[in-house]
Structures are given as C-alpha cells and as structure tokens.
PDB file of N, CA and C in Angstrom:
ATOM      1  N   UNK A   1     131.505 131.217  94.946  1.00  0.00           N
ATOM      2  CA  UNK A   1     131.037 132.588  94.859  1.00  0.00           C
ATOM      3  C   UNK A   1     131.320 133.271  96.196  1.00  0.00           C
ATOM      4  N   UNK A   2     132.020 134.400  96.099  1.00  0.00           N
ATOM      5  CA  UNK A   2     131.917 135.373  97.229  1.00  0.00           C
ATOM      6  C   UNK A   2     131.007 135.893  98.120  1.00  0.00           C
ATOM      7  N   UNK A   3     130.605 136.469  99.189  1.00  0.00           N
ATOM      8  CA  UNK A   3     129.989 137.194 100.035  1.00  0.00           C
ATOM      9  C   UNK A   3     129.082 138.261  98.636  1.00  0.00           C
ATOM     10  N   UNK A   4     130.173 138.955  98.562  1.00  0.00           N
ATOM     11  CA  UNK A   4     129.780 139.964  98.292  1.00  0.00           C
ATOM     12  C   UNK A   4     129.615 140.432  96.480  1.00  0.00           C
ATOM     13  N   UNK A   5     129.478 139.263  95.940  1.00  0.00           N
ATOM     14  CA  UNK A   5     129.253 139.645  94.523  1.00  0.00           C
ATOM     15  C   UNK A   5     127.861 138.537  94.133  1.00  0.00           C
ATOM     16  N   UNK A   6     127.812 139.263  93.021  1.00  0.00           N
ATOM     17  CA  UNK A   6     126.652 138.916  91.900  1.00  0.00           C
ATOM     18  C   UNK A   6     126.663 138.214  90.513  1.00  0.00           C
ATOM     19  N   UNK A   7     126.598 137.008  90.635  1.00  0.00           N
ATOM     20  CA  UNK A   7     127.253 136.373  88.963  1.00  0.00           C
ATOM     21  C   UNK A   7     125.484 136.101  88.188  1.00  0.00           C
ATOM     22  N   UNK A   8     125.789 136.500  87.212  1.00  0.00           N
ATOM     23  CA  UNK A   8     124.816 136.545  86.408  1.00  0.00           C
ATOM     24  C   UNK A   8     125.211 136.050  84.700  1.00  0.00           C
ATOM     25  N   UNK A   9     124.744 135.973  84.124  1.00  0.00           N
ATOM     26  CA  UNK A   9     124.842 135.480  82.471  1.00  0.00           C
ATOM     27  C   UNK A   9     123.854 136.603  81.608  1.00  0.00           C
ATOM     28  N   UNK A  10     124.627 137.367  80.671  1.00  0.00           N
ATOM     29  CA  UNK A  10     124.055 138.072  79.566  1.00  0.00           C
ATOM     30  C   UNK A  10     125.055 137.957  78.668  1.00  0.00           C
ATOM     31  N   UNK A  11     123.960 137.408  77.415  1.00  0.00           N
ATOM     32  CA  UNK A  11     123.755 136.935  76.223  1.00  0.00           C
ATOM     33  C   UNK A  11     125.456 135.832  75.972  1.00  0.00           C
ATOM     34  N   UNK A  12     125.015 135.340  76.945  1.00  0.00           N
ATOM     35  CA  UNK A  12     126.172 133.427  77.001  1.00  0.00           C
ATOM     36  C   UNK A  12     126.979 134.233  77.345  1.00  0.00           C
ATOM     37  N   UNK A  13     127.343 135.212  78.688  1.00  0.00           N
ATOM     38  CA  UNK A  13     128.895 135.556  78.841  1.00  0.00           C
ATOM     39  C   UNK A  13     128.423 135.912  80.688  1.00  0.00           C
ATOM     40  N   UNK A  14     129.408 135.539  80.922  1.00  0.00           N
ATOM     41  CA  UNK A  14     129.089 135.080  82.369  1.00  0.00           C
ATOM     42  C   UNK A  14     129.806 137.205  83.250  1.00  0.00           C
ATOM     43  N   UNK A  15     128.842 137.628  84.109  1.00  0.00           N
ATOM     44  CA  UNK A  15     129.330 139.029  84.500  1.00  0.00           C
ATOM     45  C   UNK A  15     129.275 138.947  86.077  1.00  0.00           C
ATOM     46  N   UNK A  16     130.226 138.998  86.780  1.00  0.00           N
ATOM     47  CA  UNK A  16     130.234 139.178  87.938  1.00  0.00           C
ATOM     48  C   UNK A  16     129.994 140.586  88.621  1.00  0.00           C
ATOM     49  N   UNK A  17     129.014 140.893  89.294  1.00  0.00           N
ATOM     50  CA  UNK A  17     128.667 142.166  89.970  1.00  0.00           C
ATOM     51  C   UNK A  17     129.661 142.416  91.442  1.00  0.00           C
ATOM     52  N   UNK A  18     129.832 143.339  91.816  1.00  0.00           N
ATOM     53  CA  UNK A  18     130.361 143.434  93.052  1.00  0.00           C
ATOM     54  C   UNK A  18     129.452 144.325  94.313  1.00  0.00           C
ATOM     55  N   UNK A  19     128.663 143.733  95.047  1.00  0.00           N
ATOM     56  CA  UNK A  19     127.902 144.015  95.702  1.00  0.00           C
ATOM     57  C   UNK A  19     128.421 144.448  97.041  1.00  0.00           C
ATOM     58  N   UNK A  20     127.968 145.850  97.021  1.00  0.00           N
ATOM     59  CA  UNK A  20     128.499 146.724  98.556  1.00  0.00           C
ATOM     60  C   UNK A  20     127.711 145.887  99.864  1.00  0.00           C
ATOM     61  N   UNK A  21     128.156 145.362 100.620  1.00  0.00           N
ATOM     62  CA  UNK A  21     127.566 145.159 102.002  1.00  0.00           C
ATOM     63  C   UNK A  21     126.718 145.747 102.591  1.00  0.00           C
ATOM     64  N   UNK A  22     125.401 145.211 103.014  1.00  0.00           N
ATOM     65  CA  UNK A  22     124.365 146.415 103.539  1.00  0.00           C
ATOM     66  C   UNK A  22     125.241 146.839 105.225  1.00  0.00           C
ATOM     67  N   UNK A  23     124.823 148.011 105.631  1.00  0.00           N
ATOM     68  CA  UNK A  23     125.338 148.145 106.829  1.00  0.00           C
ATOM     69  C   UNK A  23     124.298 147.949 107.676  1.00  0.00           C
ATOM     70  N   UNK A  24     124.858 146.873 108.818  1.00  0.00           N
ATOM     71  CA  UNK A  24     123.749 146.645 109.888  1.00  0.00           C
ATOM     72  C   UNK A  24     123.742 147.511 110.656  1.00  0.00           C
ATOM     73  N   UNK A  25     122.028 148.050 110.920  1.00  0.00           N
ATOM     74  CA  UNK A  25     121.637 148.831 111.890  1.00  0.00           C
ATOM     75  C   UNK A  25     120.999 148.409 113.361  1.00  0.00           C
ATOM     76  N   UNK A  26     121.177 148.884 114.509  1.00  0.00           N
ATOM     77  CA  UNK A  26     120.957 148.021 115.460  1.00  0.00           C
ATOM     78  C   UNK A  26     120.346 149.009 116.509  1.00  0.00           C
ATOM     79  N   UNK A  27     118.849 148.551 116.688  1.00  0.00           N
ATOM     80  CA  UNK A  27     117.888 149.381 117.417  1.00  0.00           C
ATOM     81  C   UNK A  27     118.623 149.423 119.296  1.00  0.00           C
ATOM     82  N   UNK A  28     118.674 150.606 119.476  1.00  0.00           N
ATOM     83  CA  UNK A  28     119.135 150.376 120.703  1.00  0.00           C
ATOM     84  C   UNK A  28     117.819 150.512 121.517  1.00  0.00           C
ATOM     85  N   UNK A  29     117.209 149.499 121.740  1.00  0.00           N
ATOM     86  CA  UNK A  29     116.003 148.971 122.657  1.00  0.00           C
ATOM     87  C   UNK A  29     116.389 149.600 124.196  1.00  0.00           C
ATOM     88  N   UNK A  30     117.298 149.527 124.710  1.00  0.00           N
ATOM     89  CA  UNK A  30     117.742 150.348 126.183  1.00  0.00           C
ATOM     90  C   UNK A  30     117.492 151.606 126.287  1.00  0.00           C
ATOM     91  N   UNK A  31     118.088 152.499 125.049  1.00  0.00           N
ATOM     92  CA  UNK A  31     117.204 153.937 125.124  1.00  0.00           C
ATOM     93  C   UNK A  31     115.958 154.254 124.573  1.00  0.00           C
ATOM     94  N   UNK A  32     115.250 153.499 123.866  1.00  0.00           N
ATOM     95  CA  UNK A  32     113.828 153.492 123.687  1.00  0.00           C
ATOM     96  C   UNK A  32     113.106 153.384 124.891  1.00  0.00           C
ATOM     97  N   UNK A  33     113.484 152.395 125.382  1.00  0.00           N
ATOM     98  CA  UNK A  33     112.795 152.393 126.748  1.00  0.00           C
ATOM     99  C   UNK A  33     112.606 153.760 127.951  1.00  0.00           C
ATOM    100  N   UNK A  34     114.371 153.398 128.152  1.00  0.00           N
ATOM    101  CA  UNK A  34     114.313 154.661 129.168  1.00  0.00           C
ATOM    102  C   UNK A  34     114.262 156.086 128.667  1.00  0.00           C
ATOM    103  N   UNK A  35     113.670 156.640 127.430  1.00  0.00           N
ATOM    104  CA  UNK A  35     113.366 157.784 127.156  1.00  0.00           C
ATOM    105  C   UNK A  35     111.863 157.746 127.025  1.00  0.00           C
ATOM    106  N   UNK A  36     111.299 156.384 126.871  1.00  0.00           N
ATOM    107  CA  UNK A  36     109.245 155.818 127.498  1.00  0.00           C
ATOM    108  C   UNK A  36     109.051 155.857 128.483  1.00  0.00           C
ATOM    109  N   UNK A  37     110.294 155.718 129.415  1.00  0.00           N
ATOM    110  CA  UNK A  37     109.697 155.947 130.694  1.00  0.00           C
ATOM    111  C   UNK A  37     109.988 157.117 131.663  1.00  0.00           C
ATOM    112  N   UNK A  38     110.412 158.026 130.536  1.00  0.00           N
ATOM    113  CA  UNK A  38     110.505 159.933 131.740  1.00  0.00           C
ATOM    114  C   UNK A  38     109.211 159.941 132.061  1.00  0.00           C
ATOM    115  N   UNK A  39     108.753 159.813 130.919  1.00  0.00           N
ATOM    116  CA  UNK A  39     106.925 160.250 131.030  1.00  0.00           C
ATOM    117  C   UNK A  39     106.309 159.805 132.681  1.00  0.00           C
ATOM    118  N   UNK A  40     106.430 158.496 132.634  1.00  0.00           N
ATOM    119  CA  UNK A  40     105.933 157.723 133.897  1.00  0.00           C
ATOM    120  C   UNK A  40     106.355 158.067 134.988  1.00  0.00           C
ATOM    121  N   UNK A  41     107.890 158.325 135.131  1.00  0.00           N
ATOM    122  CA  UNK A  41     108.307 158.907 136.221  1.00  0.00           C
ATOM    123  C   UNK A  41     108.426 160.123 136.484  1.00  0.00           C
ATOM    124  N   UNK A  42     108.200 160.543 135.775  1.00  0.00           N
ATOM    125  CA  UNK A  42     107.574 162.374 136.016  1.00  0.00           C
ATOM    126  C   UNK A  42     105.910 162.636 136.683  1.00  0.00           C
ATOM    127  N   UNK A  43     105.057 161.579 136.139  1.00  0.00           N
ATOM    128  CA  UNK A  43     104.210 161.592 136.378  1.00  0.00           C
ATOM    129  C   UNK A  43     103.735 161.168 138.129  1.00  0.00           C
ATOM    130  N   UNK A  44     104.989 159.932 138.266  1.00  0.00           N
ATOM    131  CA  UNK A  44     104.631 159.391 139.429  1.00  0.00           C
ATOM    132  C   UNK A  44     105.056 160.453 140.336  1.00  0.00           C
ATOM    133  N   UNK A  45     106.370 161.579 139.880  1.00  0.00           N
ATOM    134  CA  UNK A  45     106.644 162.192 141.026  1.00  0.00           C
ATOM    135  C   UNK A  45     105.776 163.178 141.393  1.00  0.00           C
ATOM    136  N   UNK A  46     105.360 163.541 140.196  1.00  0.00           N
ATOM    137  CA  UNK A  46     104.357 165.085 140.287  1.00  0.00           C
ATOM    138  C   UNK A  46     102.955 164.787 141.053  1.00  0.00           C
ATOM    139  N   UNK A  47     102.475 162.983 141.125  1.00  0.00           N
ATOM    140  CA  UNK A  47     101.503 162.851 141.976  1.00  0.00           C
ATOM    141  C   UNK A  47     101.904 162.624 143.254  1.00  0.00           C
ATOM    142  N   UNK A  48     103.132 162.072 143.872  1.00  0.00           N
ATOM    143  CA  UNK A  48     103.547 161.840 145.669  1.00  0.00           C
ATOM    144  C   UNK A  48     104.073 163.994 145.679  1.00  0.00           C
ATOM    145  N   UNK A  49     104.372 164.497 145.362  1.00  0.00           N
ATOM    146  CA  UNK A  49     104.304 165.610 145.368  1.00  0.00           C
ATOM    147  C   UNK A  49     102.863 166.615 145.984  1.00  0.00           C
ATOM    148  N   UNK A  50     101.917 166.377 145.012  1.00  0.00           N
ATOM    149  CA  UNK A  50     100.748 167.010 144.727  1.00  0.00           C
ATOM    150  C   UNK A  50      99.906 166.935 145.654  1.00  0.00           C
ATOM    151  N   UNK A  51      99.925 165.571 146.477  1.00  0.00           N
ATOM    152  CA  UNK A  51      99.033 164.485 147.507  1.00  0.00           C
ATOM    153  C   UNK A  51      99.194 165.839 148.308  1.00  0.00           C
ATOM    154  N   UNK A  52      97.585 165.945 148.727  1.00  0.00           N
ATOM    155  CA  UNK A  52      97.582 166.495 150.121  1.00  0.00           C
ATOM    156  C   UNK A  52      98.122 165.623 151.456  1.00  0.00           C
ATOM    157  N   UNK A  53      98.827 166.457 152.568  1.00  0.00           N
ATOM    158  CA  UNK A  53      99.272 165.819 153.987  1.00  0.00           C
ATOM    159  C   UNK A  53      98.082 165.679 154.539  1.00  0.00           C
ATOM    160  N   UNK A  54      98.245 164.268 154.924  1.00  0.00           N
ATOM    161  CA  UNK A  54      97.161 163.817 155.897  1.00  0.00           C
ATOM    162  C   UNK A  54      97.362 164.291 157.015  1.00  0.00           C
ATOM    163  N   UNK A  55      95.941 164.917 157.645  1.00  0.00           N
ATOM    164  CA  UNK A  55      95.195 165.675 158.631  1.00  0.00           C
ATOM    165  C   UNK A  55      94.914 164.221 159.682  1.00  0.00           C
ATOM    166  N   UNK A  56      96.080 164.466 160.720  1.00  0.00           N
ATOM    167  CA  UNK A  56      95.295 163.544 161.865  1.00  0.00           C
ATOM    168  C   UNK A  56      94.989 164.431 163.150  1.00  0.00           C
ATOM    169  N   UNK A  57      94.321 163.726 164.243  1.00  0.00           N
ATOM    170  CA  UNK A  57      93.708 164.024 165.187  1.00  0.00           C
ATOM    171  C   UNK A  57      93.412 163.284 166.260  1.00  0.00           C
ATOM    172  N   UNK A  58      93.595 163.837 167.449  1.00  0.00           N
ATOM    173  CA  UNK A  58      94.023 162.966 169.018  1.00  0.00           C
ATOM    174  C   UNK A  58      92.144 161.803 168.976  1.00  0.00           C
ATOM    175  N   UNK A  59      91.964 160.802 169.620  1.00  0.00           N
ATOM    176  CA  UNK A  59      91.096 160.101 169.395  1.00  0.00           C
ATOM    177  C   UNK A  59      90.852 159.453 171.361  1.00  0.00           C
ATOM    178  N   UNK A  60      90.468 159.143 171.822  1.00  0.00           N
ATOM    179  CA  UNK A  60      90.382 158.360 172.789  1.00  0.00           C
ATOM    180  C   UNK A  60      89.265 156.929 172.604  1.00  0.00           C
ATOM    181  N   UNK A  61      90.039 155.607 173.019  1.00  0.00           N
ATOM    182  CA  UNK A  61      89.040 154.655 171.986  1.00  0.00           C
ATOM    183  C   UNK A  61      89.005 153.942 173.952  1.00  0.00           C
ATOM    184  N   UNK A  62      87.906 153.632 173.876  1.00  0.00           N
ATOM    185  CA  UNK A  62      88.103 152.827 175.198  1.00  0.00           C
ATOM    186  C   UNK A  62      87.683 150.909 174.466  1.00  0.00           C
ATOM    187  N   UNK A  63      88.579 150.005 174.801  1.00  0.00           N
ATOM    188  CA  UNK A  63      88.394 148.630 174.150  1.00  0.00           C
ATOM    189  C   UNK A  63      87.097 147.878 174.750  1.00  0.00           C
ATOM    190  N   UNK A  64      86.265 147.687 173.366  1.00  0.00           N
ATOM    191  CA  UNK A  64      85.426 146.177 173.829  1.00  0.00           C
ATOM    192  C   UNK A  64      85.749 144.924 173.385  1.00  0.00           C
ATOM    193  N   UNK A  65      85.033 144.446 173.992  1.00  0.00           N
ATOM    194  CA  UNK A  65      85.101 142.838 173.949  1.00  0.00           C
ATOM    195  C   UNK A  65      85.333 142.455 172.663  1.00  0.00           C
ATOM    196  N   UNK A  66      86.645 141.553 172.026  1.00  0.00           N
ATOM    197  CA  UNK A  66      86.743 141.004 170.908  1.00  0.00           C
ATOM    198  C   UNK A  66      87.589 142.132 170.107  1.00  0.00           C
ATOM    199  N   UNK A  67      88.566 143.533 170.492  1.00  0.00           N
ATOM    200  CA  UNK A  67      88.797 144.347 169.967  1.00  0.00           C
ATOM    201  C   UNK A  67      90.283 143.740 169.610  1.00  0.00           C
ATOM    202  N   UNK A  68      90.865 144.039 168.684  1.00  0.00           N
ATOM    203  CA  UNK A  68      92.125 143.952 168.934  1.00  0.00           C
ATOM    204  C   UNK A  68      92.807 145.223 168.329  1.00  0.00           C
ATOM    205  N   UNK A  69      94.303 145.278 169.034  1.00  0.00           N
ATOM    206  CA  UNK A  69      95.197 146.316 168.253  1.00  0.00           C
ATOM    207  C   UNK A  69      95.355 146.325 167.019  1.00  0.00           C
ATOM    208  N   UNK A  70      95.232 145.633 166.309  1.00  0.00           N
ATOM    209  CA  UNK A  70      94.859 145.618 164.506  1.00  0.00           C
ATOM    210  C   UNK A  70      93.990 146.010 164.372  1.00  0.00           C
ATOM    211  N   UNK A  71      92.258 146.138 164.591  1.00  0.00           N
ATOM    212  CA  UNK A  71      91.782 146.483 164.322  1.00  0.00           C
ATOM    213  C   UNK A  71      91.016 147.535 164.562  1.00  0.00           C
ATOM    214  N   UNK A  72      91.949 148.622 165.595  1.00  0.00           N
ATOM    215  CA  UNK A  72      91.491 149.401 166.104  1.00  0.00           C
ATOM    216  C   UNK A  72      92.754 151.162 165.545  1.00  0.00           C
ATOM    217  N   UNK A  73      93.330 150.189 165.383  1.00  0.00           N
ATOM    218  CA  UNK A  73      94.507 150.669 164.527  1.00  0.00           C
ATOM    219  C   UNK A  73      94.132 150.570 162.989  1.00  0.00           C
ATOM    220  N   UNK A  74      93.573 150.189 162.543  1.00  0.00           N
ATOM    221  CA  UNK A  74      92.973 150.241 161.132  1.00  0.00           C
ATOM    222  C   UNK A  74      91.673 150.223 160.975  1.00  0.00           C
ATOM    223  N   UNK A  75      90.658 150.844 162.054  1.00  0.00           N
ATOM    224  CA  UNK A  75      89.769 151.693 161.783  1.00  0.00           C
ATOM    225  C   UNK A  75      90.301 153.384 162.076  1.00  0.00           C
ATOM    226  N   UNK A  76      91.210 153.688 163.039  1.00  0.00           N
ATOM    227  CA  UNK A  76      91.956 154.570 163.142  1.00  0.00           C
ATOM    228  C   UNK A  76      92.447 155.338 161.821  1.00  0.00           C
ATOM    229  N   UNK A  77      93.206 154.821 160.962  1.00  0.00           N
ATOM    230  CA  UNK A  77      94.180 155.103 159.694  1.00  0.00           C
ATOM    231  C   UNK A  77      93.355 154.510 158.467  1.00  0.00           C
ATOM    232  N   UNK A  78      92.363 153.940 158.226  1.00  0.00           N
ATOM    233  CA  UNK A  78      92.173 153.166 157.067  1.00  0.00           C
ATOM    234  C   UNK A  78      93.137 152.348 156.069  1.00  0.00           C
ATOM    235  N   UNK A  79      93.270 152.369 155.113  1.00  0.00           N
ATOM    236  CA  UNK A  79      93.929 152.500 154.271  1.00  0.00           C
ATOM    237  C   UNK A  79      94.998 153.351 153.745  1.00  0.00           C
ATOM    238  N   UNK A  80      95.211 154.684 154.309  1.00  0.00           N
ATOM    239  CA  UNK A  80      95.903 155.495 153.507  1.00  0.00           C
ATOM    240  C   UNK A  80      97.467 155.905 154.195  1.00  0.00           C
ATOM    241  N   UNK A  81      97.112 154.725 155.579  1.00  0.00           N
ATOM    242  CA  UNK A  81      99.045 155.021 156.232  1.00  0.00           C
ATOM    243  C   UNK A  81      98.860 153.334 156.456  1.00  0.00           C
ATOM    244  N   UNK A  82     100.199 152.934 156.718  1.00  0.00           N
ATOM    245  CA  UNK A  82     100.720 151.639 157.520  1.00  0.00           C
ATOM    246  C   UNK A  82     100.293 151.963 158.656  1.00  0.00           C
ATOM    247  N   UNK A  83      99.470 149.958 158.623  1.00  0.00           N
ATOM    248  CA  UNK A  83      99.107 150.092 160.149  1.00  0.00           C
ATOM    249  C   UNK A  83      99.794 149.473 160.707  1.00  0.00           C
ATOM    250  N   UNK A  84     100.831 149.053 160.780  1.00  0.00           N
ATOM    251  CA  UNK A  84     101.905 148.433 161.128  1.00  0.00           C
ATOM    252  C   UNK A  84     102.520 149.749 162.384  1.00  0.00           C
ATOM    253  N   UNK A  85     102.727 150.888 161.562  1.00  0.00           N
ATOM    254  CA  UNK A  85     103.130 151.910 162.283  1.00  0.00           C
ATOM    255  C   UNK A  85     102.412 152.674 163.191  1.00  0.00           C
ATOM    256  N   UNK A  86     100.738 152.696 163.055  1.00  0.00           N
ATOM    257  CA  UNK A  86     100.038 152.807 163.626  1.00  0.00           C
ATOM    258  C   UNK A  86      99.582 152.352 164.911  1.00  0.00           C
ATOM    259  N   UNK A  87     100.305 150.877 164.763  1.00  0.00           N
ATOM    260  CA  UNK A  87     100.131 150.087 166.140  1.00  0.00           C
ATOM    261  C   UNK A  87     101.117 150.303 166.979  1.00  0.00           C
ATOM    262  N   UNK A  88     102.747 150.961 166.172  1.00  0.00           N
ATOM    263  CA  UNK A  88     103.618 150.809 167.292  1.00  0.00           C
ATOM    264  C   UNK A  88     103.635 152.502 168.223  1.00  0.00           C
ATOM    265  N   UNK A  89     102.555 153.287 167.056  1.00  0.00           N
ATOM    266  CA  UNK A  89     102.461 154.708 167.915  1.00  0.00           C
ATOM    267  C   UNK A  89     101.974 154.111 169.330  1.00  0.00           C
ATOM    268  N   UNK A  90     100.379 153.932 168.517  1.00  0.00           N
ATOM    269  CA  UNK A  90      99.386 153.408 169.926  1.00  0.00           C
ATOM    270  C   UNK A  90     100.408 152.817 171.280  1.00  0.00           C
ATOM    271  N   UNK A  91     100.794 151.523 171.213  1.00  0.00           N
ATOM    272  CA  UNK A  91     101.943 151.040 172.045  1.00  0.00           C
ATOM    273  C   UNK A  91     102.639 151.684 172.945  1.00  0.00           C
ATOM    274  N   UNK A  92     103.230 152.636 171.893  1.00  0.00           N
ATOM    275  CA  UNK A  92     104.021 154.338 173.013  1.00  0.00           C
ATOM    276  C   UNK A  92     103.376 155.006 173.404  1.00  0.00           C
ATOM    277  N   UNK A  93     102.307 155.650 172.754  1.00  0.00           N
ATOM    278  CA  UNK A  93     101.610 156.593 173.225  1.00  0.00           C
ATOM    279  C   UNK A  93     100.882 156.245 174.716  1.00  0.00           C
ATOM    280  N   UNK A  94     100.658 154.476 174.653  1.00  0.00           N
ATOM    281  CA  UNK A  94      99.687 154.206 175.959  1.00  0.00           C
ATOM    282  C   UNK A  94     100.502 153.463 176.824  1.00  0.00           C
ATOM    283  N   UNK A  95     101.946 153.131 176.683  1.00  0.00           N
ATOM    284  CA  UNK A  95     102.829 152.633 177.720  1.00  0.00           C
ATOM    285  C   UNK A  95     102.581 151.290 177.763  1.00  0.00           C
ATOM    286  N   UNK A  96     102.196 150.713 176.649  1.00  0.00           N
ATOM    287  CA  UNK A  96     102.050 149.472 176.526  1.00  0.00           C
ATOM    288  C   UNK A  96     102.634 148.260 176.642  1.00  0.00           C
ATOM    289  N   UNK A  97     102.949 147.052 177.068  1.00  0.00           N
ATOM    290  CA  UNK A  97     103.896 146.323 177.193  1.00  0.00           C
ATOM    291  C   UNK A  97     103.564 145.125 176.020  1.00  0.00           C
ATOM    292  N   UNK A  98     103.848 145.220 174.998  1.00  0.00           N
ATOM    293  CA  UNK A  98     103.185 144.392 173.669  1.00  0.00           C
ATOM    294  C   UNK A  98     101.891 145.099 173.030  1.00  0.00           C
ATOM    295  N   UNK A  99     101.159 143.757 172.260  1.00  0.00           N
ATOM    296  CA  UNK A  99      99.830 144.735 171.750  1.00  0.00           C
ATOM    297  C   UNK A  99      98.933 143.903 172.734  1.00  0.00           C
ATOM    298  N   UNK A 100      99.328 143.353 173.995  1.00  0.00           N
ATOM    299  CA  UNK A 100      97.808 143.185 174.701  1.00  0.00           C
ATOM    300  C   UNK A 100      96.646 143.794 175.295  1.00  0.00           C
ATOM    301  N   UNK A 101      95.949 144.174 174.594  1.00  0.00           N
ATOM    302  CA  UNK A 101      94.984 144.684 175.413  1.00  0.00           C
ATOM    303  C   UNK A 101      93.507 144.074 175.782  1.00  0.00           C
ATOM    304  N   UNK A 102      92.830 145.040 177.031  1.00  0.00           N
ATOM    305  CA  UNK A 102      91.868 144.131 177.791  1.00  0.00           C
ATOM    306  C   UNK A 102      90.632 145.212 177.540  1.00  0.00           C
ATOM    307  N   UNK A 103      89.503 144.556 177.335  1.00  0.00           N
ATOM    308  CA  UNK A 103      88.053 145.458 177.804  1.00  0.00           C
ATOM    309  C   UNK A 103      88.117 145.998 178.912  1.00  0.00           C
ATOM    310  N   UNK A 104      87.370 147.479 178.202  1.00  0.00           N
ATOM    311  CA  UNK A 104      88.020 148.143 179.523  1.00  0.00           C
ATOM    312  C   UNK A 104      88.593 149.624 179.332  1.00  0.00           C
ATOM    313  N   UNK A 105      90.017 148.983 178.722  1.00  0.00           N
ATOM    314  CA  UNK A 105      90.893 149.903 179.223  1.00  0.00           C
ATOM    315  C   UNK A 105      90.694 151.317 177.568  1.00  0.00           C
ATOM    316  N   UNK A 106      91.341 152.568 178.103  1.00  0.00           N
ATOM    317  CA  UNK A 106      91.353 153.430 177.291  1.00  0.00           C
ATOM    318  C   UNK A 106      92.674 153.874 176.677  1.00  0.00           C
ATOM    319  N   UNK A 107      92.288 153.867 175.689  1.00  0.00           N
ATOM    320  CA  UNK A 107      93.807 154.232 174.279  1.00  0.00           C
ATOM    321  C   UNK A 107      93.770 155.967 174.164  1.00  0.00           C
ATOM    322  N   UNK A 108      94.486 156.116 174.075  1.00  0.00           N
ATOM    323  CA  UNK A 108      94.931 157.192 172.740  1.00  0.00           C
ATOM    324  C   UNK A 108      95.098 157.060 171.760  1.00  0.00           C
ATOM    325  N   UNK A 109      94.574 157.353 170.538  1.00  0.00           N
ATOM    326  CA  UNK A 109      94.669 156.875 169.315  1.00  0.00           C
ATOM    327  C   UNK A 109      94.949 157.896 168.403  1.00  0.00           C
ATOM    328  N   UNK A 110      96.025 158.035 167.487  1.00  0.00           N
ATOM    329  CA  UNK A 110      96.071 159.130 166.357  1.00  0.00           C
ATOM    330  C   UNK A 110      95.232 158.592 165.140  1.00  0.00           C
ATOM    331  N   UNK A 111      94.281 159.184 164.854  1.00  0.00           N
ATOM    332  CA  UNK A 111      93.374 158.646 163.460  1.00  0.00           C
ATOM    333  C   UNK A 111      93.499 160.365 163.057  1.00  0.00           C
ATOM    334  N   UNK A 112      92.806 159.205 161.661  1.00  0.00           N
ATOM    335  CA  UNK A 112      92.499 160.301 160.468  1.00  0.00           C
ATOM    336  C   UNK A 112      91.582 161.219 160.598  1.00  0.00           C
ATOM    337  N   UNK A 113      91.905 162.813 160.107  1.00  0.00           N
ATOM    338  CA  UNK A 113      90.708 163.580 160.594  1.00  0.00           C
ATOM    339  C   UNK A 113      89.752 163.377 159.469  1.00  0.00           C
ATOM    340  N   UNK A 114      88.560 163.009 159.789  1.00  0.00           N
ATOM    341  CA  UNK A 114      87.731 162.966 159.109  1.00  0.00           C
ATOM    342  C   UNK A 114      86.759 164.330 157.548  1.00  0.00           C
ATOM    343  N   UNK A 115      86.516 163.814 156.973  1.00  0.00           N
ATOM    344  CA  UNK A 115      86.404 165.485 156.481  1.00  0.00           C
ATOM    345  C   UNK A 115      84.540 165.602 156.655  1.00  0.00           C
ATOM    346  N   UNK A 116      84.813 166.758 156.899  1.00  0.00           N
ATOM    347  CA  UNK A 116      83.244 167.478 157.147  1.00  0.00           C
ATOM    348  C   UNK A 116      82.479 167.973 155.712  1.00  0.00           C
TER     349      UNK A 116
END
C-alpha cells in the first residue's frame, strides 16, 4: 500500500482511495518569542529612563577605629551605585595611596543626598 491512498472493501470489491497529503505546519517558536518579549523590553527601557538622577553631596567622614574603605564607602552610596566605584572616587579625591586608611584621618566622601 502507498503513502498516500486508502484501500477499503464495499460489498466484496476492493476500492482504493487516493488521499491528498496533509500539509505540515511548523510553529515558528523564534518569532513567538521575540514578539513576547517587546513588551519586556520596552518596559525595562521606559523604567532606566524614568529613574530619577541620584542627588549626591560633598560629606567629610573622619575614620574610627575598625573603619574600613568598604564600609565607609557603602554607608556613603548604599545600595543604589557600585561601591566598587565609590571607593576608587574616595582614593582620588583624598590622594590616597591604596585603600589604607588609619584612625584619625579625614575623607571626603561623595554620598547620597539624603531626602528630607
């Protein structure tokens, strides 16, 4: 028997059908996707857009005992910048030679302006 036919028997006589091929349809899953995800990326841009600019402000921190440049640098910025970058302002800003610092001495610090 062929692909594409149909043998059947009516009344003791044997009838072969000839059956059209279904045509395969084939979901293109690649543009489903990337037409699901304008939404998301429209969304993500319209919020780094929208974000208010962070408000900073000159600080003077003088170091105590047990302080370090990490953590004076990320009470400075919180969460909402790299403190990574935060430490290498401090550094320049105070003529620093590494992040050592001693009790004592006084920083300049750019932190976040706080809101009132």
């Amino acid at each position: 028997m062929k692909q594409h036919e149909k043998r059947t028997y009516i009344g003791g006589h044997r009838v072969v059908y000839k059956i059209k091929p279904k045509k395969r349809t084939y979901t293109r899953w690649d543009r489903i996707i990337a037409v699901a995800m304008i939404p998301l990326v429209l969304a993500g841009l319209y919020a780094a857009v929208v974000q208010e600019p962070i408000q900073y402000e000159d600080k003077t921190v003088i170091v105590q005992e047990g302080d370090t440049l990490w953590g004076i640098a990320k009470d400075a910025v919180g969460e909402k910048v790299d403190v990574r970058q935060s430490i290498r302002e401090i550094i320049t800003e105070n003529n620093l030679d590494g992040a050592n610092i001693h009790p004592g001495m006084t920083l300049k610090v750019r932190a976040i302006k706080e809101a009132k």
